[in-house]
Protein backbone atom coordinates (compact mmCIF):
# COMPACT_ATOMS: atom_id res chain seq x y z
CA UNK A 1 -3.66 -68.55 128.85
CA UNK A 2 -6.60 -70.87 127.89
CA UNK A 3 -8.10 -68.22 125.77
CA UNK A 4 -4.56 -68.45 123.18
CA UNK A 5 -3.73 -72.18 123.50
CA UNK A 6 -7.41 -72.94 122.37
CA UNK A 7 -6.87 -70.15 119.55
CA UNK A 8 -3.68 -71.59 118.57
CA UNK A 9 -4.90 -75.35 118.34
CA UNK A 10 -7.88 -73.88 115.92
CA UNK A 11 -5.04 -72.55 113.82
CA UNK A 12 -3.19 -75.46 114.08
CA UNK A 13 -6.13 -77.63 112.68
CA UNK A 14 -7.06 -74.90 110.24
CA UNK A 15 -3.48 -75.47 108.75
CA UNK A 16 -3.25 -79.04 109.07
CA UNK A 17 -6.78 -79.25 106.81
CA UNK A 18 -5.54 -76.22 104.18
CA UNK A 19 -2.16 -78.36 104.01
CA UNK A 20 -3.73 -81.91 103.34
CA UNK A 21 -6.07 -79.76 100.96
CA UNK A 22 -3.05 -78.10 99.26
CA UNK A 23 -1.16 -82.06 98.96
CA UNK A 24 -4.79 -83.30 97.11
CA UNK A 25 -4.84 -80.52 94.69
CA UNK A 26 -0.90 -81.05 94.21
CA UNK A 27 -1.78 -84.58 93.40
CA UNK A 28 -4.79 -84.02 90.77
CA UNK A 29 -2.74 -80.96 89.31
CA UNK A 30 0.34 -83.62 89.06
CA UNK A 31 -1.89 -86.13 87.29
CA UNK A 32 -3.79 -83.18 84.76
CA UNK A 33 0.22 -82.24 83.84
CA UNK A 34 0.97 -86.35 83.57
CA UNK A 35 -1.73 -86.40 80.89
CA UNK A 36 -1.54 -83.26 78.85
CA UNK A 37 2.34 -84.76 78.71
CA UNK A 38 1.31 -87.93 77.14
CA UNK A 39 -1.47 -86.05 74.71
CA UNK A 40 0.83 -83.63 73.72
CA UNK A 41 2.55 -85.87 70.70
CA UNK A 42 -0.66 -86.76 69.48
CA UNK A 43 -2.29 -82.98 69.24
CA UNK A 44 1.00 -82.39 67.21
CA UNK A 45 0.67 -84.83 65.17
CA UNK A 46 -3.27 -84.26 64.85
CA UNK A 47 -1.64 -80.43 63.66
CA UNK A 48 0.43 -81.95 61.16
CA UNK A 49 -2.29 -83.93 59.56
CA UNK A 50 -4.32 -81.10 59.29
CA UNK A 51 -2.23 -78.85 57.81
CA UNK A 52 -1.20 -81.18 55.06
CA UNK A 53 -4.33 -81.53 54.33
CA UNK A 54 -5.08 -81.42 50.53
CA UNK A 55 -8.15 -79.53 49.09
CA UNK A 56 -8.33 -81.70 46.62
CA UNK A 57 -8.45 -84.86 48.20
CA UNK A 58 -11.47 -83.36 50.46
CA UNK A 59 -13.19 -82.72 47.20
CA UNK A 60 -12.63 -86.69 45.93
CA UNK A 61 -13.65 -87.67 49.24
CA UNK A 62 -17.08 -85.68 48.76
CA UNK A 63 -17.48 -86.97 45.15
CA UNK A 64 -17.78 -90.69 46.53
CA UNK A 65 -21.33 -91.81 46.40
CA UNK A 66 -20.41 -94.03 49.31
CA UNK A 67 -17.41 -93.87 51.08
CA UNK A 68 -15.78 -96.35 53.71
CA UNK A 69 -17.93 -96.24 56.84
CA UNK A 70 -14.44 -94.96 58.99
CA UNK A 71 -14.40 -92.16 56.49
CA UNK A 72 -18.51 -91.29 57.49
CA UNK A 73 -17.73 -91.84 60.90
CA UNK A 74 -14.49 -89.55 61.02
CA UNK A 75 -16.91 -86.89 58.94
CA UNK A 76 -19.25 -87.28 61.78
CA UNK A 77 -16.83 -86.51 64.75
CA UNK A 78 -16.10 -83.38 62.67
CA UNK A 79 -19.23 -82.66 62.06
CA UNK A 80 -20.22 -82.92 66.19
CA UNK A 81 -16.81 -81.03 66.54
CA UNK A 82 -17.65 -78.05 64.64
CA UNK A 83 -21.74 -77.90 66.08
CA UNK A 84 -22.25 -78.62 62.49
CA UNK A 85 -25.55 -80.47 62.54
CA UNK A 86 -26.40 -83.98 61.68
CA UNK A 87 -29.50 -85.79 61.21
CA UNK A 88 -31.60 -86.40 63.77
CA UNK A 89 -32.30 -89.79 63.68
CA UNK A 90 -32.43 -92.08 66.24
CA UNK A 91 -28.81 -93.45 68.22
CA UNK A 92 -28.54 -96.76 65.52
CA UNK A 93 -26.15 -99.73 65.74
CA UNK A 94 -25.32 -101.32 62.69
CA UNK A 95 -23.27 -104.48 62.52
CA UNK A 96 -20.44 -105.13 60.13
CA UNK A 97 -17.31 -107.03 59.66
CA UNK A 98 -15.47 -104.84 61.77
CA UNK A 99 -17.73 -105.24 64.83
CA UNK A 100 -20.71 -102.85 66.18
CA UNK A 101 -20.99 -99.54 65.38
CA UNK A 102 -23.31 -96.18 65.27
CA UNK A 103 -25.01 -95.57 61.68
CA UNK A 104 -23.33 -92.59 60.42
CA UNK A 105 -24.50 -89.59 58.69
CA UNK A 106 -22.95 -89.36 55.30
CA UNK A 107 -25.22 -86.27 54.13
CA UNK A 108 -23.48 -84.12 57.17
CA UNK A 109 -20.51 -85.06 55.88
CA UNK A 110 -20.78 -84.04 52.47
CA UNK A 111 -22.47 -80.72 53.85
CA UNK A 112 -19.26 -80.33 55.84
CA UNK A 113 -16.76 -80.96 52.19
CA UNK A 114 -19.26 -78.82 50.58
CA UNK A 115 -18.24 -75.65 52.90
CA UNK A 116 -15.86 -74.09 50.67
CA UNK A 117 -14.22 -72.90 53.81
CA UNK A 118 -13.95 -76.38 55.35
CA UNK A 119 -10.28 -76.55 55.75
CA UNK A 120 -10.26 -72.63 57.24
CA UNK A 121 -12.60 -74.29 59.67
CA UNK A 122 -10.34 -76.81 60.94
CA UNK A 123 -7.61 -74.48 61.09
CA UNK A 124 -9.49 -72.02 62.93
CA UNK A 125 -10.87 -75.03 65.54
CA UNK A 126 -7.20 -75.71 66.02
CA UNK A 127 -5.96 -72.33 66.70
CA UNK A 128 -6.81 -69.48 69.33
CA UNK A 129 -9.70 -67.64 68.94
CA UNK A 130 -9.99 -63.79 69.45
CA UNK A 131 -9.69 -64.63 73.52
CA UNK A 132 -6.58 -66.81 73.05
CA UNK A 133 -8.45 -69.74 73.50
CA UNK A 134 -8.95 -72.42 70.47
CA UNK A 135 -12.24 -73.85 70.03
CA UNK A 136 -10.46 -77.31 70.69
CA UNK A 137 -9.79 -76.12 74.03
CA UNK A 138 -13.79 -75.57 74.57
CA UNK A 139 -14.88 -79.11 73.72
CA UNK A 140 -16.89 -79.84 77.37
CA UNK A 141 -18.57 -82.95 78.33
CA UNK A 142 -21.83 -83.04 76.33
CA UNK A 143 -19.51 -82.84 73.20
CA UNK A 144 -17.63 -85.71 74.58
CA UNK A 145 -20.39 -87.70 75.01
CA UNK A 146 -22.19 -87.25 71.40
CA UNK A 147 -18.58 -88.22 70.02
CA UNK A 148 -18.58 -91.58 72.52
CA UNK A 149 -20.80 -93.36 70.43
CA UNK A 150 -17.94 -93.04 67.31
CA UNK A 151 -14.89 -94.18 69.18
């Protein structure tokens, strides 16, 4: 009958739509996998670092009166890591051999190697929280974006 024909062709789009739906999200799923693959050696190797990480060393870094600026700057991306902040000053360019880059905040840092549970902090961003979910895994866009500037 009309009634079932016109019924079936509804279904019939209704699948063809859920099934060219069901091939995009294949496709962006397919590309999320393709780069957690290729991140995956560096978030190991990002583990080792960190857990070889020497207490001491922290504590000669924090006893420079002025570091390198890549050692400020890496402080920094901790810092905005960890919702630690950092001065408030104006977004700053400052040119030097290197090239361009943001002024950094050296007094966060040294906050940050003054925490005598700095390196428990690390290790705790790294690893699951109470949910099962590390804090690394909770990093959203507006974090991405005050770490931009660094990079």
């Amino acid at each position: 009958s009309g009634v079932a024909e016109k019924k079936e062709s509804e279904v019939g789009a209704v699948k063809e739509t859920l099934s060219r739906d069901a091939r995009k999200v294949q496709a962006v799923k397919d590309d999320a996998e393709q780069d957690l693959a290729a991140a995956h050696p560096m978030l190991e190797a990002a583990n080792k670092a960190l857990d070889s990480i020497d207490p001491k060393a922290l504590q000669n870094v924090k006893k420079l009166s002025n570091p390198p600026p890549l050692v400020k700057r890496i402080l920094d991306g901790v810092c905005i890591l960890l919702h630690d902040p950092i001065e408030n000053k104006p977004c700053e360019a400052v040119q030097e051999k290197a090239g361009v880059w943001i002024r950094d905040s050296w007094e966060a840092g040294r906050r940050f190697l003054s925490d005598m549970k700095a390196i428990e902090r690390l290790i705790a961003f790294k690893g699951p929280t109470e949910g099962g979910v590390g804090k690394k895994d909770q990093i959203n866009e507006e974090t991405c974006e005050l770490l931009l500037p660094y990079l």
